[in-house]
N, C-alpha and C. Protein backbone atom coordinates (compact mmCIF):
# COMPACT_ATOMS: atom_id res chain seq x y z
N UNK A 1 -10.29 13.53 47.84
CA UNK A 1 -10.68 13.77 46.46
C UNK A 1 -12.11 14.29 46.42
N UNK A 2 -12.37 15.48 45.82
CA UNK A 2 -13.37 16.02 45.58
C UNK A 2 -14.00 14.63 44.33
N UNK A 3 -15.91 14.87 44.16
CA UNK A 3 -16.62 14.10 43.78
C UNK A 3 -16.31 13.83 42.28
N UNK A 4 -16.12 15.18 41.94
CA UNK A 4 -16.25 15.33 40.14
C UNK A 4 -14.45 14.61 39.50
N UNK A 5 -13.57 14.85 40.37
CA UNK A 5 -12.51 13.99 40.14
C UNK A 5 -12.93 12.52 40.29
N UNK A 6 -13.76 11.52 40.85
CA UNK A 6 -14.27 10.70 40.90
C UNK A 6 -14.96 10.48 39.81
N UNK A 7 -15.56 11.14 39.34
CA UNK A 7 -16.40 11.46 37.75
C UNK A 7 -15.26 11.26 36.63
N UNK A 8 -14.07 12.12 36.81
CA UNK A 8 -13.43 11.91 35.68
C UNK A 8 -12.45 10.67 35.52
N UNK A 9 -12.28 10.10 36.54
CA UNK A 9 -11.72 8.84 36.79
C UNK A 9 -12.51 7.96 36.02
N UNK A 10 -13.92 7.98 36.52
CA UNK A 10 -14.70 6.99 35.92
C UNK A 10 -14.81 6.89 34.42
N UNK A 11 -14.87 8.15 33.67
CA UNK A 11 -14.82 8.74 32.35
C UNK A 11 -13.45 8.03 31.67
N UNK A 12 -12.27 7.92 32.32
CA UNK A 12 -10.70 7.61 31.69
C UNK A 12 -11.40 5.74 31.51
N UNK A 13 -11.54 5.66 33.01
CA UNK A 13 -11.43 4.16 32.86
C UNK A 13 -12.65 3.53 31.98
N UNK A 14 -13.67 4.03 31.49
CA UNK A 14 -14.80 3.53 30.81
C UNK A 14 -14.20 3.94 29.10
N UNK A 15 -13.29 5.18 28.97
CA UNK A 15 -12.97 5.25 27.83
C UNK A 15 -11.97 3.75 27.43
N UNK A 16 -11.39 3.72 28.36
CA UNK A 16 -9.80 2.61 28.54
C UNK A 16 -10.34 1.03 28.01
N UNK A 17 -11.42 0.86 28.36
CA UNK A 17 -12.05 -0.32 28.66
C UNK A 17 -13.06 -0.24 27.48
N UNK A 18 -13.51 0.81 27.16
CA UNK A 18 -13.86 0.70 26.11
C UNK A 18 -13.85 0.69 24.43
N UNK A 19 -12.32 1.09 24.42
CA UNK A 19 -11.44 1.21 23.72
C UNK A 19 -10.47 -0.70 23.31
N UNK A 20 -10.15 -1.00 24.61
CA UNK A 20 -9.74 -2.11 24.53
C UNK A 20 -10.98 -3.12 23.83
N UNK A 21 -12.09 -2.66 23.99
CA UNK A 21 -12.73 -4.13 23.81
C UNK A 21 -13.46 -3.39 22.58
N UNK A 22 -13.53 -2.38 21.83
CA UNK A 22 -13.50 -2.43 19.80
C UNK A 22 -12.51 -2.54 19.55
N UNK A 23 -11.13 -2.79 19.89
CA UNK A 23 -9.95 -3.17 19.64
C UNK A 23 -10.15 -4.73 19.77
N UNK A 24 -10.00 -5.44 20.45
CA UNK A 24 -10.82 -7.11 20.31
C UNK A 24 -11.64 -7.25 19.04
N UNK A 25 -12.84 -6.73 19.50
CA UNK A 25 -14.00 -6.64 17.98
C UNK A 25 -13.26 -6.80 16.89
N UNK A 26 -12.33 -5.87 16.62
CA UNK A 26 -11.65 -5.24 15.04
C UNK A 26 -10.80 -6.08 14.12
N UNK A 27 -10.41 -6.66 15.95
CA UNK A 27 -8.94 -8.11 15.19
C UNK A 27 -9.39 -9.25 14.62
N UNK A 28 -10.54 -9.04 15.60
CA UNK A 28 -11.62 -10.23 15.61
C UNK A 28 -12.09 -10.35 14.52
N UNK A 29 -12.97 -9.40 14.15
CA UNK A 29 -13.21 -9.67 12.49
C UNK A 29 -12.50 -9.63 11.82
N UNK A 30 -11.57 -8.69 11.46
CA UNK A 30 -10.49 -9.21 10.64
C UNK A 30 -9.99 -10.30 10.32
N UNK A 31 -9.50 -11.07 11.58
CA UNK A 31 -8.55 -12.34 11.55
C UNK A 31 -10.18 -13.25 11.13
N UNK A 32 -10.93 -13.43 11.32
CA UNK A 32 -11.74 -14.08 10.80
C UNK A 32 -12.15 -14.33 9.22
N UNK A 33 -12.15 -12.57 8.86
CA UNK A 33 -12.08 -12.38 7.43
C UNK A 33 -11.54 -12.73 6.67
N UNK A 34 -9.88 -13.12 7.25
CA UNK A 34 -8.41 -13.27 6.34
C UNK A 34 -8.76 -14.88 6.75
N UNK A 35 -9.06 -15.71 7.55
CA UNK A 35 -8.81 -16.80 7.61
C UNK A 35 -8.17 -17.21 8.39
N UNK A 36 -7.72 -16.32 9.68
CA UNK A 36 -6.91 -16.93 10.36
C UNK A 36 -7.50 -17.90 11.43
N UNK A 37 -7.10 -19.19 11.82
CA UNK A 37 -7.16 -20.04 12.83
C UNK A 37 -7.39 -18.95 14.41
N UNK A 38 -8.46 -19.19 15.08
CA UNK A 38 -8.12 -18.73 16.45
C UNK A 38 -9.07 -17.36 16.53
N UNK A 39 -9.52 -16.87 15.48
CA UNK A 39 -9.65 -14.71 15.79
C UNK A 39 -9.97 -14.28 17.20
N UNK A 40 -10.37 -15.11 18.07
CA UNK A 40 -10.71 -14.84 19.40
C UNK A 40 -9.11 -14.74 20.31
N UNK A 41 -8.08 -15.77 19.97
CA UNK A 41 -7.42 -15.68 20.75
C UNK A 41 -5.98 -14.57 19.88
N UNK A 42 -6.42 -13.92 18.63
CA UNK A 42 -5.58 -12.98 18.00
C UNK A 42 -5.96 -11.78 18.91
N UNK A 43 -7.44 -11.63 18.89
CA UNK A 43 -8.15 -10.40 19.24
C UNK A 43 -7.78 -10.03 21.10
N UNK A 44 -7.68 -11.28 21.42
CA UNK A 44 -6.77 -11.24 23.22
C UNK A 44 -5.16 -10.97 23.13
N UNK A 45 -4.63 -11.43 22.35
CA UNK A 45 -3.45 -10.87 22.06
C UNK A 45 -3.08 -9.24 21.48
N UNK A 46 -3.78 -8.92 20.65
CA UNK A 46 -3.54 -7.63 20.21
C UNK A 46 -4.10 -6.78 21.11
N UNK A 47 -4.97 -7.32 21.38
CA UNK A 47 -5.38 -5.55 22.80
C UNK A 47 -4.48 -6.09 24.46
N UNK A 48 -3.73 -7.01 24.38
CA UNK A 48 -2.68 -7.75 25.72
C UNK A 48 -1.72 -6.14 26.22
N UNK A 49 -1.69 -5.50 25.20
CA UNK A 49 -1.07 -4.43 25.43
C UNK A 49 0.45 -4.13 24.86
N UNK A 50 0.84 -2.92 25.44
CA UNK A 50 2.35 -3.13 24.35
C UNK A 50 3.94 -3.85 24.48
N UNK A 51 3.72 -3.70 25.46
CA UNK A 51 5.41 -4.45 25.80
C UNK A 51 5.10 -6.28 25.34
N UNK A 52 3.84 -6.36 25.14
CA UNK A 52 3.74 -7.86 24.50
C UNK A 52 4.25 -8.15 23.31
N UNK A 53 3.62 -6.66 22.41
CA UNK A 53 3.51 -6.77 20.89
C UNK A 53 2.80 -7.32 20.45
N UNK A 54 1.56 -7.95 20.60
CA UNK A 54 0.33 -8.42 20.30
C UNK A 54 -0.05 -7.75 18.86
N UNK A 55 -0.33 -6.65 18.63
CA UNK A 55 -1.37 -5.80 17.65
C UNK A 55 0.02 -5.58 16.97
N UNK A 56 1.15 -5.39 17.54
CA UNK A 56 2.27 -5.51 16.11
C UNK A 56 2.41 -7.32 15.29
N UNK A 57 2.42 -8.09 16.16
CA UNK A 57 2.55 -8.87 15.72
C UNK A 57 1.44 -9.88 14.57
N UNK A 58 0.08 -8.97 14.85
CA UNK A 58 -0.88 -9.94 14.32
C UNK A 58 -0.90 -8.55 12.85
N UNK A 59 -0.12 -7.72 13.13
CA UNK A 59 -0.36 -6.59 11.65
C UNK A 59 0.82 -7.02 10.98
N UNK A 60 1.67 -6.98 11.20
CA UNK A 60 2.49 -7.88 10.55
C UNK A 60 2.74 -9.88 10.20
N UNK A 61 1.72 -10.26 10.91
CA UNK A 61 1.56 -11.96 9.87
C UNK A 61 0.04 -11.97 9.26
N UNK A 62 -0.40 -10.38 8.98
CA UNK A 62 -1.73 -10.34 8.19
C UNK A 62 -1.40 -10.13 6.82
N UNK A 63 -0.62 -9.72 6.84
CA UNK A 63 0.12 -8.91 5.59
C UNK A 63 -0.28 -10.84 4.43
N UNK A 64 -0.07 -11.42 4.78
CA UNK A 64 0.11 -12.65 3.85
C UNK A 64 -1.19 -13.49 3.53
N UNK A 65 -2.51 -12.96 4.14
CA UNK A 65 -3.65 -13.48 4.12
C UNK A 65 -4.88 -12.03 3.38
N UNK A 66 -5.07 -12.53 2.12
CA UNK A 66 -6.36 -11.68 1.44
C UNK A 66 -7.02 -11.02 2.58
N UNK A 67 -7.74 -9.92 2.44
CA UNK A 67 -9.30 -9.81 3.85
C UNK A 67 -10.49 -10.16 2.33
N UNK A 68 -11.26 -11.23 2.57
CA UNK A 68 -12.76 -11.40 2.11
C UNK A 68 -13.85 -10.82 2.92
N UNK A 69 -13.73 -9.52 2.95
CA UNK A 69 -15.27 -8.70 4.19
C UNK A 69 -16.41 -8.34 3.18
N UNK A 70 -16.96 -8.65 4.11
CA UNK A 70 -18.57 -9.07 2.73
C UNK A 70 -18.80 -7.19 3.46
N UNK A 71 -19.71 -6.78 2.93
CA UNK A 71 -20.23 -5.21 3.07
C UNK A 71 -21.18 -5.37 4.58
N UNK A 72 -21.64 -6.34 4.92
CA UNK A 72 -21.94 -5.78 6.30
C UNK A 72 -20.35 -6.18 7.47
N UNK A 73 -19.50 -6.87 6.95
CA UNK A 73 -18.32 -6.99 8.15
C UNK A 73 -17.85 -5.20 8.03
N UNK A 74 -17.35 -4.53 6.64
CA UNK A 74 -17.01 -3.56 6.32
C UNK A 74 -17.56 -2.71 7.40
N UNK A 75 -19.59 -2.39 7.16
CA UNK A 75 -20.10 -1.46 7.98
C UNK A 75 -19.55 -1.82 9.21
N UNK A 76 -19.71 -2.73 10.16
CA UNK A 76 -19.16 -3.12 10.94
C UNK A 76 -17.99 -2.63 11.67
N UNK A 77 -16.84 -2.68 10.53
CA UNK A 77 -15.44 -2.39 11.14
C UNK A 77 -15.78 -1.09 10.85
N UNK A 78 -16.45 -0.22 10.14
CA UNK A 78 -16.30 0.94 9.86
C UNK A 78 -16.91 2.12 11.06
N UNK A 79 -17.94 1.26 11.96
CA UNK A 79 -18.65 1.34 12.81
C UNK A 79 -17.86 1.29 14.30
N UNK A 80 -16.97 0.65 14.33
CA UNK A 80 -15.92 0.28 15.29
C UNK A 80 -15.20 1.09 15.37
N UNK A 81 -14.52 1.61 14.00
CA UNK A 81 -13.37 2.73 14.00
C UNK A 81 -13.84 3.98 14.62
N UNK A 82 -15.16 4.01 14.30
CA UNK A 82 -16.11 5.61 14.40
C UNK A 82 -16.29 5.68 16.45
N UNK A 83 -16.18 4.66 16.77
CA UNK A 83 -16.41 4.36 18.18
C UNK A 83 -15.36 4.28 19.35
N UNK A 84 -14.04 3.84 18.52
CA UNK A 84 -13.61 4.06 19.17
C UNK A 84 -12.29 5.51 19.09
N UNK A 85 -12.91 6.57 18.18
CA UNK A 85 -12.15 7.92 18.09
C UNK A 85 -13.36 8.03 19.09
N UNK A 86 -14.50 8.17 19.31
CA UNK A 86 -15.20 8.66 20.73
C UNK A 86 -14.51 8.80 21.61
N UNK A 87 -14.06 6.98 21.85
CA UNK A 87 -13.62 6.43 23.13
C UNK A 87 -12.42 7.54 23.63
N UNK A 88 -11.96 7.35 22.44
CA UNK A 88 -10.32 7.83 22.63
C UNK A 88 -10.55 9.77 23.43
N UNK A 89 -12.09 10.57 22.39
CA UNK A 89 -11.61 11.67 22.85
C UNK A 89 -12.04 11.59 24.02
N UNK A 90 -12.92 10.64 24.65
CA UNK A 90 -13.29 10.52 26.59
C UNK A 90 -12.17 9.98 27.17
N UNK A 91 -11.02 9.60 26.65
CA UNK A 91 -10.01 9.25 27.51
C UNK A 91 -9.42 11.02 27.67
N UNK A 92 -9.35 11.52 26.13
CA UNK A 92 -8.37 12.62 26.33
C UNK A 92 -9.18 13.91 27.68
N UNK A 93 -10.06 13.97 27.15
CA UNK A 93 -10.98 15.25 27.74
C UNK A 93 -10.88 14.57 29.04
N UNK A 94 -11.06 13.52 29.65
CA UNK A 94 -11.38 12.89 31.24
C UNK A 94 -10.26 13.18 31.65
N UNK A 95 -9.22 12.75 30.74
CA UNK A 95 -7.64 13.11 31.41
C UNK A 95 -7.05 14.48 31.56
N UNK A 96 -7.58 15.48 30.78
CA UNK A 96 -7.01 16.48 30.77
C UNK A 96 -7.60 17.20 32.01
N UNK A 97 -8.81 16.83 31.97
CA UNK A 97 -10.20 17.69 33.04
C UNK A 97 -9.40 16.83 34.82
N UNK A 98 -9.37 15.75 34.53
CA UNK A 98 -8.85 15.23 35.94
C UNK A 98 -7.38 15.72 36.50
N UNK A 99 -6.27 16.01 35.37
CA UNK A 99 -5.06 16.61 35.84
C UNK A 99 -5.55 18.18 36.09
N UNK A 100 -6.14 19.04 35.34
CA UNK A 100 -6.49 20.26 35.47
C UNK A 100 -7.11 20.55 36.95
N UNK A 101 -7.69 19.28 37.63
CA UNK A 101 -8.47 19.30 39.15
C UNK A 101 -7.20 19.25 39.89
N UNK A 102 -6.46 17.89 39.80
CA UNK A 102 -5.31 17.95 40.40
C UNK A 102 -4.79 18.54 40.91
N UNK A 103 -4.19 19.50 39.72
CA UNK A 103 -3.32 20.96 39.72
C UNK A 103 -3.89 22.18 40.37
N UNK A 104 -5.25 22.74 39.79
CA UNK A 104 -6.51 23.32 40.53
C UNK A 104 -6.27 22.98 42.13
N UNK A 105 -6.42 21.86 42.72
CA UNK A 105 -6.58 21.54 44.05
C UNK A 105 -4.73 21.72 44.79
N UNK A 106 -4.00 21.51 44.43
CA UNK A 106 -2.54 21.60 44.57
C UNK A 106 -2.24 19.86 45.33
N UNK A 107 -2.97 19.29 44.44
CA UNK A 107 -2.46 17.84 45.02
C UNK A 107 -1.16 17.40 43.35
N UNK A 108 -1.15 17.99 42.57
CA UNK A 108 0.10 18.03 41.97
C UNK A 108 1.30 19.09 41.94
């Protein structure tokens, strides 16, 4: 493996990881906001990933609890959302740039 494929590896997995954990943050305040018992161990469940159903399951038993977010939780989550469309386009661009080497090199 050439160096800069090493680069974009690093780029996927820092997006991945960074993505997962304002996904924690988000549930986190939330489930705190609404009142739920636990927001730490909602916020480990919903980013657990998908074949769990974690983040389906805690969006569907939110539905039955008010959110009370005072205006700095708001900035907050609003701050989170904005961070992690970043995250997301360093997953896409790292991924696209690392298969494009791949292919480039004929190791796909």
């Amino acid at each position: 493996m050439n160096w800069y494929e090493y680069i974009f590896i690093f780029i996927v997995i820092l997006g991945a990881f960074n993505t997962a954990y304002q996904l924690y943050r988000m549930v986190q305040l939330d489930a705190k906001s609404r009142g739920f018992k636990h927001p730490k161990i909602w916020g480990l469940l919903a980013t657990g990933g998908q074949n769990r159903g974690g983040l389906l399951l805690y969006l569907l038993s939110r539905r039955n609890y008010p959110s009370n977010m005072s205006e700095d939780e708001i900035n907050s989550m609003n701050s989170r959302k904005k961070r992690i469309g970043i995250c997301l386009i360093f997953l896409t661009v790292g991924s696209i740039c690392l298969i494009i080497s791949l292919i480039s090199n004929g190791r796909i």
